[in-house]
C-alpha atoms as a PDB file:
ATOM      1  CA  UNK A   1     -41.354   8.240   8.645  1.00  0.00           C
ATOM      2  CA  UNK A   2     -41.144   5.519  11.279  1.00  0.00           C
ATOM      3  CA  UNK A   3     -37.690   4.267  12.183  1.00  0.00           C
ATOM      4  CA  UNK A   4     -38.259   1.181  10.975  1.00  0.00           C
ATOM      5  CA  UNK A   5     -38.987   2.522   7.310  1.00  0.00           C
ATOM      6  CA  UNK A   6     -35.930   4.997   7.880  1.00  0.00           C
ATOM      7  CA  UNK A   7     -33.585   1.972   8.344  1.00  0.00           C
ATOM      8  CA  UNK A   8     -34.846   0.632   5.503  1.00  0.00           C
ATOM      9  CA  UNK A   9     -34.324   3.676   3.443  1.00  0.00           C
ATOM     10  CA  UNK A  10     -30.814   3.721   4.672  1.00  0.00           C
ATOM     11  CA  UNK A  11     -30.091   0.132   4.094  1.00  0.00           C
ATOM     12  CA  UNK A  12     -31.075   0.105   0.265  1.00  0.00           C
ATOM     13  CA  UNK A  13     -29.258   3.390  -0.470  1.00  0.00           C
ATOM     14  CA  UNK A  14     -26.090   1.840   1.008  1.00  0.00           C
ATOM     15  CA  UNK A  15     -26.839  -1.502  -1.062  1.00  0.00           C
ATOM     16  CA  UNK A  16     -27.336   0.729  -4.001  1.00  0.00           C
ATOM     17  CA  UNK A  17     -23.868   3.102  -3.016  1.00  0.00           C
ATOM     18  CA  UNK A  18     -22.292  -0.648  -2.571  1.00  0.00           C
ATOM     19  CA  UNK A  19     -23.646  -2.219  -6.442  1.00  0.00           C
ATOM     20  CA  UNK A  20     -22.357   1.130  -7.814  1.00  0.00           C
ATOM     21  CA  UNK A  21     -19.029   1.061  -6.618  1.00  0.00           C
ATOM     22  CA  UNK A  22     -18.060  -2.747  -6.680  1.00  0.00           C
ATOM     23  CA  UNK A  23     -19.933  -2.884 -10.482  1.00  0.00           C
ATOM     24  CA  UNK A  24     -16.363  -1.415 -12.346  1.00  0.00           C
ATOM     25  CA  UNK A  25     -14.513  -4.397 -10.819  1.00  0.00           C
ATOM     26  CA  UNK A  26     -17.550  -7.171 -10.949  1.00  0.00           C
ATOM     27  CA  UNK A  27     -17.649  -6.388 -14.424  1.00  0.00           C
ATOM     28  CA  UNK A  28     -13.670  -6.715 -15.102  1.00  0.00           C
ATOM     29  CA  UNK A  29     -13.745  -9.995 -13.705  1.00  0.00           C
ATOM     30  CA  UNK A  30     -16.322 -10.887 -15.525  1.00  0.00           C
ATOM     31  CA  UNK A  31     -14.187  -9.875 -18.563  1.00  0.00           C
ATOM     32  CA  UNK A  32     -11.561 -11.613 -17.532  1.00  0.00           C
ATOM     33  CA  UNK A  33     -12.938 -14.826 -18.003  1.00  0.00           C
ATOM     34  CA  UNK A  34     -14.636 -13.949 -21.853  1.00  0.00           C
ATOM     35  CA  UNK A  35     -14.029 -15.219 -25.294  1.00  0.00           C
ATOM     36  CA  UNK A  36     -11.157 -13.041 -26.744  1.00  0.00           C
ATOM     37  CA  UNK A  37     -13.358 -10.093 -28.732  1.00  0.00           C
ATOM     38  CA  UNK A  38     -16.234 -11.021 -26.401  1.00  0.00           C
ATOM     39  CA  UNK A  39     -16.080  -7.861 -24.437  1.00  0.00           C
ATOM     40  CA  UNK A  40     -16.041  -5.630 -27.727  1.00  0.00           C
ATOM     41  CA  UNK A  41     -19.613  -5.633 -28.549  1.00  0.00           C
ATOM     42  CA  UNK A  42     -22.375  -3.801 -28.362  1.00  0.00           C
ATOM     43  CA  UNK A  43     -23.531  -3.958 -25.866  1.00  0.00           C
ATOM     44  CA  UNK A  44     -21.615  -4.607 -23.803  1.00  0.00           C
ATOM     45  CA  UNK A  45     -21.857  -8.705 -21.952  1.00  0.00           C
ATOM     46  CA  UNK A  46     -22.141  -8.425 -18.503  1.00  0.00           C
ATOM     47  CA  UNK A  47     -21.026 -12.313 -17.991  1.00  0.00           C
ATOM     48  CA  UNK A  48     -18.944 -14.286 -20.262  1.00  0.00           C
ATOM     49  CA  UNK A  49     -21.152 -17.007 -22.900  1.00  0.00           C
ATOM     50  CA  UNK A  50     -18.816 -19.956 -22.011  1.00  0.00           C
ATOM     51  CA  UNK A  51     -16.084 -19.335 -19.453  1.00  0.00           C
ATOM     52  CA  UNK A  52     -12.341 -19.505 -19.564  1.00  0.00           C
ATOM     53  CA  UNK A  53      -8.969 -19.247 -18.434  1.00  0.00           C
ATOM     54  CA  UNK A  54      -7.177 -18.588 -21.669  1.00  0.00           C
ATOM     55  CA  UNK A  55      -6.291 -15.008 -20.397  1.00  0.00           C
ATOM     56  CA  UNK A  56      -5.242 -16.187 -17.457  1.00  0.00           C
ATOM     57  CA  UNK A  57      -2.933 -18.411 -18.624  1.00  0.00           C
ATOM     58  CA  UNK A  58      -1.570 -16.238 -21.624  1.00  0.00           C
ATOM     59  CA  UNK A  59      -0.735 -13.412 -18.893  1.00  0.00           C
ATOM     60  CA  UNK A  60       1.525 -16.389 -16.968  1.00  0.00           C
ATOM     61  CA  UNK A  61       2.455 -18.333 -20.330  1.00  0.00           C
ATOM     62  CA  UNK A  62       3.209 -15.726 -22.393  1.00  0.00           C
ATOM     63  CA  UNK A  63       3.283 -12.233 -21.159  1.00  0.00           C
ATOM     64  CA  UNK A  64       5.869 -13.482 -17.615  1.00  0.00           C
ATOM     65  CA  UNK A  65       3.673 -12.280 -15.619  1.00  0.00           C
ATOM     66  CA  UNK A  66       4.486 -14.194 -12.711  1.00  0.00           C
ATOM     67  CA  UNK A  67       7.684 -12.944 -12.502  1.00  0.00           C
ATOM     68  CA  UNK A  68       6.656  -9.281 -12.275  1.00  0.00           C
ATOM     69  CA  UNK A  69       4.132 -10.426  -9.412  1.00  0.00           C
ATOM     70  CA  UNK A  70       7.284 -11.673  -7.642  1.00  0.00           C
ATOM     71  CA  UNK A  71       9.069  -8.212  -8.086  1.00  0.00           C
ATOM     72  CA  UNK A  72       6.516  -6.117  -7.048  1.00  0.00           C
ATOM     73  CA  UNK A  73       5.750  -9.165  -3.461  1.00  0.00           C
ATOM     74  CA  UNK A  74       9.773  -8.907  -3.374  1.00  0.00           C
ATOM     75  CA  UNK A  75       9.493  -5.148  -3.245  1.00  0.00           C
ATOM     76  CA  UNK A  76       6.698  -4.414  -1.291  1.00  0.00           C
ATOM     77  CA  UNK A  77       7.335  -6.620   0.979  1.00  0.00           C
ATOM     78  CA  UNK A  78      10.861  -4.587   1.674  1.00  0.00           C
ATOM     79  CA  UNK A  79       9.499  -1.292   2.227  1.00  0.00           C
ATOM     80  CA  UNK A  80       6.607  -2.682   4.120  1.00  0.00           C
ATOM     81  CA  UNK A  81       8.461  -4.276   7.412  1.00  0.00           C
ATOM     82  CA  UNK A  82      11.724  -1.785   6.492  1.00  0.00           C
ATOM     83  CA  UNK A  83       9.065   1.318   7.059  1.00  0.00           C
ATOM     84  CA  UNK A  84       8.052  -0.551  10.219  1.00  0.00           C
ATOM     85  CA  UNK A  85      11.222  -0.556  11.645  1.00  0.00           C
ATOM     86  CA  UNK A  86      11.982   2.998  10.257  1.00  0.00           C
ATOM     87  CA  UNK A  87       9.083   4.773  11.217  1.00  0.00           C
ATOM     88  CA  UNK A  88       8.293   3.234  14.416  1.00  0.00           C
ATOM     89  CA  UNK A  89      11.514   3.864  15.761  1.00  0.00           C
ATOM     90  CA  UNK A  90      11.423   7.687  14.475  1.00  0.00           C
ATOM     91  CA  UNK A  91       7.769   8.149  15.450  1.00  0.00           C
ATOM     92  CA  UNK A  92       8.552   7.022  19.528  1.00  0.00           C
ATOM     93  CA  UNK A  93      11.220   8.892  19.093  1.00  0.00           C
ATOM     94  CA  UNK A  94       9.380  12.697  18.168  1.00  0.00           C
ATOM     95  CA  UNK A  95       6.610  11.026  20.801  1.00  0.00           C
ATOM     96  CA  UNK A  96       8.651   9.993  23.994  1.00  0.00           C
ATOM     97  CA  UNK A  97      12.391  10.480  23.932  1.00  0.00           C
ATOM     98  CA  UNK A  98      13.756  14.033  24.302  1.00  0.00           C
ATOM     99  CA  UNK A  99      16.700  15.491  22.252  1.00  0.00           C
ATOM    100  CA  UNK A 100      17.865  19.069  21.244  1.00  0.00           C
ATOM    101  CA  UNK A 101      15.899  20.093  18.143  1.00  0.00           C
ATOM    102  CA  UNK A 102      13.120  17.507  18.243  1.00  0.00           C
ATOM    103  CA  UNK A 103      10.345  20.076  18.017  1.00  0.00           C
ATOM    104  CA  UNK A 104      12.046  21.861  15.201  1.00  0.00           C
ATOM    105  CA  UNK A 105      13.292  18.909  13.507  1.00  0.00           C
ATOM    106  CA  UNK A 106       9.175  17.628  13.872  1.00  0.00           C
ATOM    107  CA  UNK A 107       8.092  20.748  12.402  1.00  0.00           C
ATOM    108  CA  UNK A 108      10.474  20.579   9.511  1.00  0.00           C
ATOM    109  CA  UNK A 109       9.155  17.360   8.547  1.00  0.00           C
ATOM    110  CA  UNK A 110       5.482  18.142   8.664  1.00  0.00           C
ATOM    111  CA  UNK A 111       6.641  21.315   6.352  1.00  0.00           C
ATOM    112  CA  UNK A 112       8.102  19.068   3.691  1.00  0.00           C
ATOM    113  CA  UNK A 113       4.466  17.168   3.459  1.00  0.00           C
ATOM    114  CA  UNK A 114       3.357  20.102   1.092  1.00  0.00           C
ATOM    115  CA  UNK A 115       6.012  19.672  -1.155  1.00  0.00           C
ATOM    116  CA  UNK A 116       5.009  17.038  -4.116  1.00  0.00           C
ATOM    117  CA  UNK A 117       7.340  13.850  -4.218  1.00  0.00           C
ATOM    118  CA  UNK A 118       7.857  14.030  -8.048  1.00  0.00           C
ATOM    119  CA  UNK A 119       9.974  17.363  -7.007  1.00  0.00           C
ATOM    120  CA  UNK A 120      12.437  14.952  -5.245  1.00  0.00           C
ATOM    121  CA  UNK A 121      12.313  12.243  -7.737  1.00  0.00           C
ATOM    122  CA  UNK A 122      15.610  13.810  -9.929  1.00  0.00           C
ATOM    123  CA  UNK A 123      18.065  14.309  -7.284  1.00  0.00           C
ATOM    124  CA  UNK A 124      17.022  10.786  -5.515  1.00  0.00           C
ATOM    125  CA  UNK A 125      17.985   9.291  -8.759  1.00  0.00           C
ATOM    126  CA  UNK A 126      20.933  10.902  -9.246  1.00  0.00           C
ATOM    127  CA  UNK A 127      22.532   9.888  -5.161  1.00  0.00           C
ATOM    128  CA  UNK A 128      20.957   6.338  -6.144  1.00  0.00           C
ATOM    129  CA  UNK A 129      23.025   6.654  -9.244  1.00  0.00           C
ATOM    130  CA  UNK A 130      25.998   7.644  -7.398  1.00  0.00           C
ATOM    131  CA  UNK A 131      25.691   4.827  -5.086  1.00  0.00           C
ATOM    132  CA  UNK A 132      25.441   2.511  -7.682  1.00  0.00           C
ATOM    133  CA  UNK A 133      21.871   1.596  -6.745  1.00  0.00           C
ATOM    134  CA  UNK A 134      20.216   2.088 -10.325  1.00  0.00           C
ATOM    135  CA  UNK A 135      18.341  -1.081 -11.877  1.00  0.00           C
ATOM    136  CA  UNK A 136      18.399  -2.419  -8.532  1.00  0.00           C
ATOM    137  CA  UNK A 137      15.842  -3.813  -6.264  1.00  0.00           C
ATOM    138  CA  UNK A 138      17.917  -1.988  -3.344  1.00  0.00           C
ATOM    139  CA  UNK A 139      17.537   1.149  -5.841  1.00  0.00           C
ATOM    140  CA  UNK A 140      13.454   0.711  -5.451  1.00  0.00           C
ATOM    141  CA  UNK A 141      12.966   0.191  -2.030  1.00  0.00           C
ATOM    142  CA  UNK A 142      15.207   2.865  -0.538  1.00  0.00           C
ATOM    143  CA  UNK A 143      12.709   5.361  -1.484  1.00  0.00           C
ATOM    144  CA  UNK A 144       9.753   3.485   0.872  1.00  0.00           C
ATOM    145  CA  UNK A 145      12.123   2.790   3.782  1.00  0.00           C
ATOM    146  CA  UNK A 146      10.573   6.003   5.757  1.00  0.00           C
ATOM    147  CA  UNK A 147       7.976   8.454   5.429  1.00  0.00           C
ATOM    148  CA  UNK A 148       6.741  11.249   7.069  1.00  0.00           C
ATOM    149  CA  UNK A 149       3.355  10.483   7.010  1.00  0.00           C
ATOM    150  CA  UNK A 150       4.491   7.447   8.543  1.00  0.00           C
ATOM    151  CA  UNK A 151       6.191   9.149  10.970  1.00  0.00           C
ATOM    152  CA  UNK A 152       3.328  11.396  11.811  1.00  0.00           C
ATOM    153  CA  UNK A 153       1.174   8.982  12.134  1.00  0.00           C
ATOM    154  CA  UNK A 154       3.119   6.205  14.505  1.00  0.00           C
ATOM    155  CA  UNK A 155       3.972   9.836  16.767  1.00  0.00           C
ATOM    156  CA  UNK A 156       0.272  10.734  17.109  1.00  0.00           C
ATOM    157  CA  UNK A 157      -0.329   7.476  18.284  1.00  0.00           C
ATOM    158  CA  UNK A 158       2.807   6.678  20.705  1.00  0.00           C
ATOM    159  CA  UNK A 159       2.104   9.676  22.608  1.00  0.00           C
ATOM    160  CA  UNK A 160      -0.797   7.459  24.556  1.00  0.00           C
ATOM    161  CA  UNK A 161       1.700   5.521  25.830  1.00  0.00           C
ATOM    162  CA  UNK A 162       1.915   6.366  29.527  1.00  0.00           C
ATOM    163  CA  UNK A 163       5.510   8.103  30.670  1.00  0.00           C
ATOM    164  CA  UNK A 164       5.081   6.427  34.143  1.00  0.00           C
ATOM    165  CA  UNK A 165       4.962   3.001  32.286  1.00  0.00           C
ATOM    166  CA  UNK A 166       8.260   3.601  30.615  1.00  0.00           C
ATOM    167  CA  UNK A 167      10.237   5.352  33.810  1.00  0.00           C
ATOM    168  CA  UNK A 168       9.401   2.087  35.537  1.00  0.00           C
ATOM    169  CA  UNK A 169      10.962   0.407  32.715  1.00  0.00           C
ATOM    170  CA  UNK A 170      13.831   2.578  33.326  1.00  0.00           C
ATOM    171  CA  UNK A 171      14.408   1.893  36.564  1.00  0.00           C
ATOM    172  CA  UNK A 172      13.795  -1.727  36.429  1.00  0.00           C
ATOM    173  CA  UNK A 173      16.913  -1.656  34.531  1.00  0.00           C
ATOM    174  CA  UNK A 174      15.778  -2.236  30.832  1.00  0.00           C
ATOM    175  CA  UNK A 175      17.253  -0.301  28.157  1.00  0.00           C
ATOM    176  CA  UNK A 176      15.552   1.632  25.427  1.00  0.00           C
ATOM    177  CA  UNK A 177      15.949  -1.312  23.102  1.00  0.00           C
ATOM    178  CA  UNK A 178      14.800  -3.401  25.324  1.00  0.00           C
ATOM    179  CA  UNK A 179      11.830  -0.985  26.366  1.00  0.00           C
ATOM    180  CA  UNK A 180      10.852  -0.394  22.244  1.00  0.00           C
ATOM    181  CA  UNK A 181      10.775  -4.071  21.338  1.00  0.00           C
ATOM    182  CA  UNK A 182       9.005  -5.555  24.597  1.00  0.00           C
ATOM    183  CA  UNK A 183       6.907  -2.728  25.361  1.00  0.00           C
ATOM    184  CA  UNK A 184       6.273  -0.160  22.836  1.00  0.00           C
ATOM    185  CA  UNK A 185       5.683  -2.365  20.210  1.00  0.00           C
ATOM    186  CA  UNK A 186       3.081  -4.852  21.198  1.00  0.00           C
ATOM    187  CA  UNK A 187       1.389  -1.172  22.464  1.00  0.00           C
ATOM    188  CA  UNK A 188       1.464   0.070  19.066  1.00  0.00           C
ATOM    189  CA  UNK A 189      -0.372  -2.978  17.331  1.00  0.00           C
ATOM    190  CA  UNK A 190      -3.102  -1.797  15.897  1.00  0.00           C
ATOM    191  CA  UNK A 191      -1.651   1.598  14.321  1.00  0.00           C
ATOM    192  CA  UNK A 192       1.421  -0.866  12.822  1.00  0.00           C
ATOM    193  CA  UNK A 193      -1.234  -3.033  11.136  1.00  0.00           C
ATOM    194  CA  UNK A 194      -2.776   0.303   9.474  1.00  0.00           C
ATOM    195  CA  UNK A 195       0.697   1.165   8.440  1.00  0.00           C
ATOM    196  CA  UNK A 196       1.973  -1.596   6.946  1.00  0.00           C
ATOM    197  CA  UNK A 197      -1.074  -1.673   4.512  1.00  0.00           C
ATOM    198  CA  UNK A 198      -0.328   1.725   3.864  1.00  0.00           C
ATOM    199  CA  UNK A 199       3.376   1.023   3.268  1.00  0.00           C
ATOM    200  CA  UNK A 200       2.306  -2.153   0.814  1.00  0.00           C
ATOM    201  CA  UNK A 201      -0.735  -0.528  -0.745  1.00  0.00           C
ATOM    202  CA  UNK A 202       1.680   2.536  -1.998  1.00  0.00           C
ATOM    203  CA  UNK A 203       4.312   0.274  -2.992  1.00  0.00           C
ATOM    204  CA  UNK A 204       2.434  -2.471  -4.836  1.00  0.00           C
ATOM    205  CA  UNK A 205       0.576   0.154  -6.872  1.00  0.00           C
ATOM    206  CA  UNK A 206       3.591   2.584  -7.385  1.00  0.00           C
ATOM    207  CA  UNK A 207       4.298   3.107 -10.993  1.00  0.00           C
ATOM    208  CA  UNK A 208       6.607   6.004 -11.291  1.00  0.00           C
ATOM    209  CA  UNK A 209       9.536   5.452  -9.032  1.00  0.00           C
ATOM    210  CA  UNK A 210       9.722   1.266 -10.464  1.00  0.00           C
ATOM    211  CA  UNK A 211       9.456   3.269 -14.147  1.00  0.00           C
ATOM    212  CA  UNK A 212      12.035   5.351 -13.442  1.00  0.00           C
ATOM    213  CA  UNK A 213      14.510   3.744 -11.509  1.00  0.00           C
ATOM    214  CA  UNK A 214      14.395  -0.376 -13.005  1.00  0.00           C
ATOM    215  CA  UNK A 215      15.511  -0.401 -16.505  1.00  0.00           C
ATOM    216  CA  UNK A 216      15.808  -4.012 -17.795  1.00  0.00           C
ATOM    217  CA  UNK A 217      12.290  -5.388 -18.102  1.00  0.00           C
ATOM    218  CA  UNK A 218      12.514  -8.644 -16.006  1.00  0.00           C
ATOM    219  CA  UNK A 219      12.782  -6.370 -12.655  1.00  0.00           C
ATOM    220  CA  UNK A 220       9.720  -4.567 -13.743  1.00  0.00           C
ATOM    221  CA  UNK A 221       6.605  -4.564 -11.172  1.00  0.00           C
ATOM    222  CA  UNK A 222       3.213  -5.516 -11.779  1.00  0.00           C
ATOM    223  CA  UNK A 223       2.105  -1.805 -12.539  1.00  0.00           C
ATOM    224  CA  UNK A 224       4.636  -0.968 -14.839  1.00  0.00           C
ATOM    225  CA  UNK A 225       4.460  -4.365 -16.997  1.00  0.00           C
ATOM    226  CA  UNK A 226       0.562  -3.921 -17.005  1.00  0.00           C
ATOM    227  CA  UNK A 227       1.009  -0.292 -18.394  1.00  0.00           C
ATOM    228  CA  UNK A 228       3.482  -1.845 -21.567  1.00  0.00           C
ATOM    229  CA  UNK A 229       1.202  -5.186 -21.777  1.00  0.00           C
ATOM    230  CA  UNK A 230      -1.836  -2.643 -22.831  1.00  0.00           C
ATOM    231  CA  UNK A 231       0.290  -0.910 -25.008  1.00  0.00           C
ATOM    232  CA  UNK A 232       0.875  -4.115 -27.117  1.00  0.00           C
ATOM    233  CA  UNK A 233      -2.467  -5.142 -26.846  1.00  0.00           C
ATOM    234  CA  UNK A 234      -4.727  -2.576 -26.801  1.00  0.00           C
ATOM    235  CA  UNK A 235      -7.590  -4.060 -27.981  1.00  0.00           C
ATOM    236  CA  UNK A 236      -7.809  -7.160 -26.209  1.00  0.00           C
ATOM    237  CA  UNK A 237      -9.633  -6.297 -23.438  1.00  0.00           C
ATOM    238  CA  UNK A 238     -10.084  -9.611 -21.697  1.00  0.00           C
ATOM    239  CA  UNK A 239      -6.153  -9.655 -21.337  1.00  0.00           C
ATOM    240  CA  UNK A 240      -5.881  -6.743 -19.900  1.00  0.00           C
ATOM    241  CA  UNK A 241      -9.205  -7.022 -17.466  1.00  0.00           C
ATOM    242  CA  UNK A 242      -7.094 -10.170 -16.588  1.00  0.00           C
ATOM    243  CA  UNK A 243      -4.090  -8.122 -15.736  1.00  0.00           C
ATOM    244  CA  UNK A 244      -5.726  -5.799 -13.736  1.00  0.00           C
ATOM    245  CA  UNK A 245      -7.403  -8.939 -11.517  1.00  0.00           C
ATOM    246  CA  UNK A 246      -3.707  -9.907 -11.177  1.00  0.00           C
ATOM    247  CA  UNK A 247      -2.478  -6.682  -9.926  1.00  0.00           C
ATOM    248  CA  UNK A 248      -5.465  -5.835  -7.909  1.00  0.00           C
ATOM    249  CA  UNK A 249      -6.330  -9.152  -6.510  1.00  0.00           C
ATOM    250  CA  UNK A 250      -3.644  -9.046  -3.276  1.00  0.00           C
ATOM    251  CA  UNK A 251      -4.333  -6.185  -2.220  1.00  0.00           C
ATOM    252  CA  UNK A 252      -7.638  -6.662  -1.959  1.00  0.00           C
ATOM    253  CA  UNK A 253      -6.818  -9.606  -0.073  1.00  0.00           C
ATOM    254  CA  UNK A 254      -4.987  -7.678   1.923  1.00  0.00           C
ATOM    255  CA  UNK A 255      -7.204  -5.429   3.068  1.00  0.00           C
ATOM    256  CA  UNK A 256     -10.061  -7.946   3.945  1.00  0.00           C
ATOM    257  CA  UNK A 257      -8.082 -10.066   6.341  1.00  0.00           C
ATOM    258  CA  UNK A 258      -6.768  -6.957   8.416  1.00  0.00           C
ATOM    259  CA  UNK A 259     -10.158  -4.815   7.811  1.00  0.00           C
ATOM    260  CA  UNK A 260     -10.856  -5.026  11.400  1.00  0.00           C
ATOM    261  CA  UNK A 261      -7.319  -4.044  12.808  1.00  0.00           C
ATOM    262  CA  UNK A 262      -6.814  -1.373   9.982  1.00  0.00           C
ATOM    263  CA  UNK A 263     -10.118   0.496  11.341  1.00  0.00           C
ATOM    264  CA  UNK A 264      -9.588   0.123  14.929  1.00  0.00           C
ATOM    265  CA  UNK A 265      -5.521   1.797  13.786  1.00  0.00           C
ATOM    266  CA  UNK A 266      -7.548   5.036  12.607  1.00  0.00           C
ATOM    267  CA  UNK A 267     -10.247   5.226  15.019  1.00  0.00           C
ATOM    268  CA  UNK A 268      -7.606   4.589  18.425  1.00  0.00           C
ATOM    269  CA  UNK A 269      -5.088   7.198  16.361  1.00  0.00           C
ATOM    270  CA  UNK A 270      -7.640  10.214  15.714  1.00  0.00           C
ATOM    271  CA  UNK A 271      -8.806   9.487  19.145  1.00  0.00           C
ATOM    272  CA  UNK A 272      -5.739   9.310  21.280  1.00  0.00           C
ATOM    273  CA  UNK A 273      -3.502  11.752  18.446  1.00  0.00           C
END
């Protein structure tokens, strides 16, 4: 095969990979916009006879949903720049500073990765409950404010940073405020920007914790009120194909504007980790 027939080959079996996996969510926003019933027959439309934003604006209208996108930007946005701060700070930490027990302490944390987070679930509750921190938005973010995956992965990369560059620091007279914030920041740029749409990416689509830990329904997130919207309506599909835009639709967003500095995060960390 020549190579100009083998790019070809490769090219259409991506295009076909890429029509397979974006035709699930081309199709729900095609529902989305149908007919109420429209998306029940057989078979199935792919686009909608005459187009409309009746779902749309019975999700905003009717359902609140507007103010469960707020919770869930009011939340998200929390844990994202709070598990900046956090695990930054702890990851140049394990990476560059040196205290008794770091190793151990390091160690200890990677351990903990195996255990499931469901296990801790219970006894988080119960010291949020004790601190008076249930049916809170406080009460939902704690949980996001550090983790050791975030941790890991800020200390992987930090350790590129050149020791020279911060003894000169040193003896310039900065101090290790000073020396995070002016220099070890701006050097960690790319792996923050793969971090923080970790950090929003597991909080926007966390259903569990916001189950477990909001009770009264107007501090519900996104996920949560999505889940009880399909058990009232379980058969109208275009509502809930709607929803799912809704919930979906930021993150995606997300993701597309920071693409280019969420790739070059992974590929600089697995290079210089």
């Amino acid at each position: 095969m020549s190579p100009r027939a083998a790019r070809f080959a490769v090219n259409a079996l991506l295009a076909l990979l890429a029509v397979v996996s974006l035709g699930p969510l081309l199709w729900m926003l095609s529902v989305s916009f149908m007919q109420a019933g429209e998306a029940g027959h057989f078979p199935p439309p792919l686009l909608p006879s005459a187009p409309t934003l009746h779902n749309y604006r019975e999700l905003f209208v009717r359902a609140g949903m507007g103010r469960y996108l707020l919770n869930s930007a009011l939340i998200a946005g929390c844990v994202t720049v709070l598990s900046l701060l956090f695990n930054t700070m702890a990851g140049y930490a394990f990476a560059k500073l040196r205290f008794k027990g770091r190793e151990r302490t390091f160690r200890a944390l990677l351990a903990a990765l195996v255990i499931p987070g469901q296990v801790a679930m219970m006894p988080l509750f119960l010291l949020l409950k004790q601190m008076g921190l249930v049916n809170t938005y406080a009460g939902a973010i704690v949980p996001g404010m550090a983790t050791i995956f975030g941790i890991f992965l800020v200390r992987q990369y930090a350790r590129s940073i050149p020791d020279e560059l911060l003894e000169a620091a040193r003896i310039d007279g900065a101090g290790e405020w000073r020396i995070f914030f002016r220099i070890v920041l701006p050097g960690l740029k790319p792996i923050l920007v793969t971090l923080a749409i970790f950090s929003f990416l597991a909080a926007w689509n966390d259903f569990m914790w916001p189950l477990i830990i909001l009770s009264d329904d107007s501090m519900q997130t996104l996920p949560v009120a999505l889940a009880s919207l399909s058990r009232e309506h379980v058969m109208d599909y275009e509502l809930m194909m709607a929803g799912a835009v809704v919930t979906i639709l930021p993150v995606l967003l997300l993701f597309l504007v920071l693409q280019r500095y969420y790739i070059q995060g992974l590929l600089l960390g697995s290079v210089k980790g």
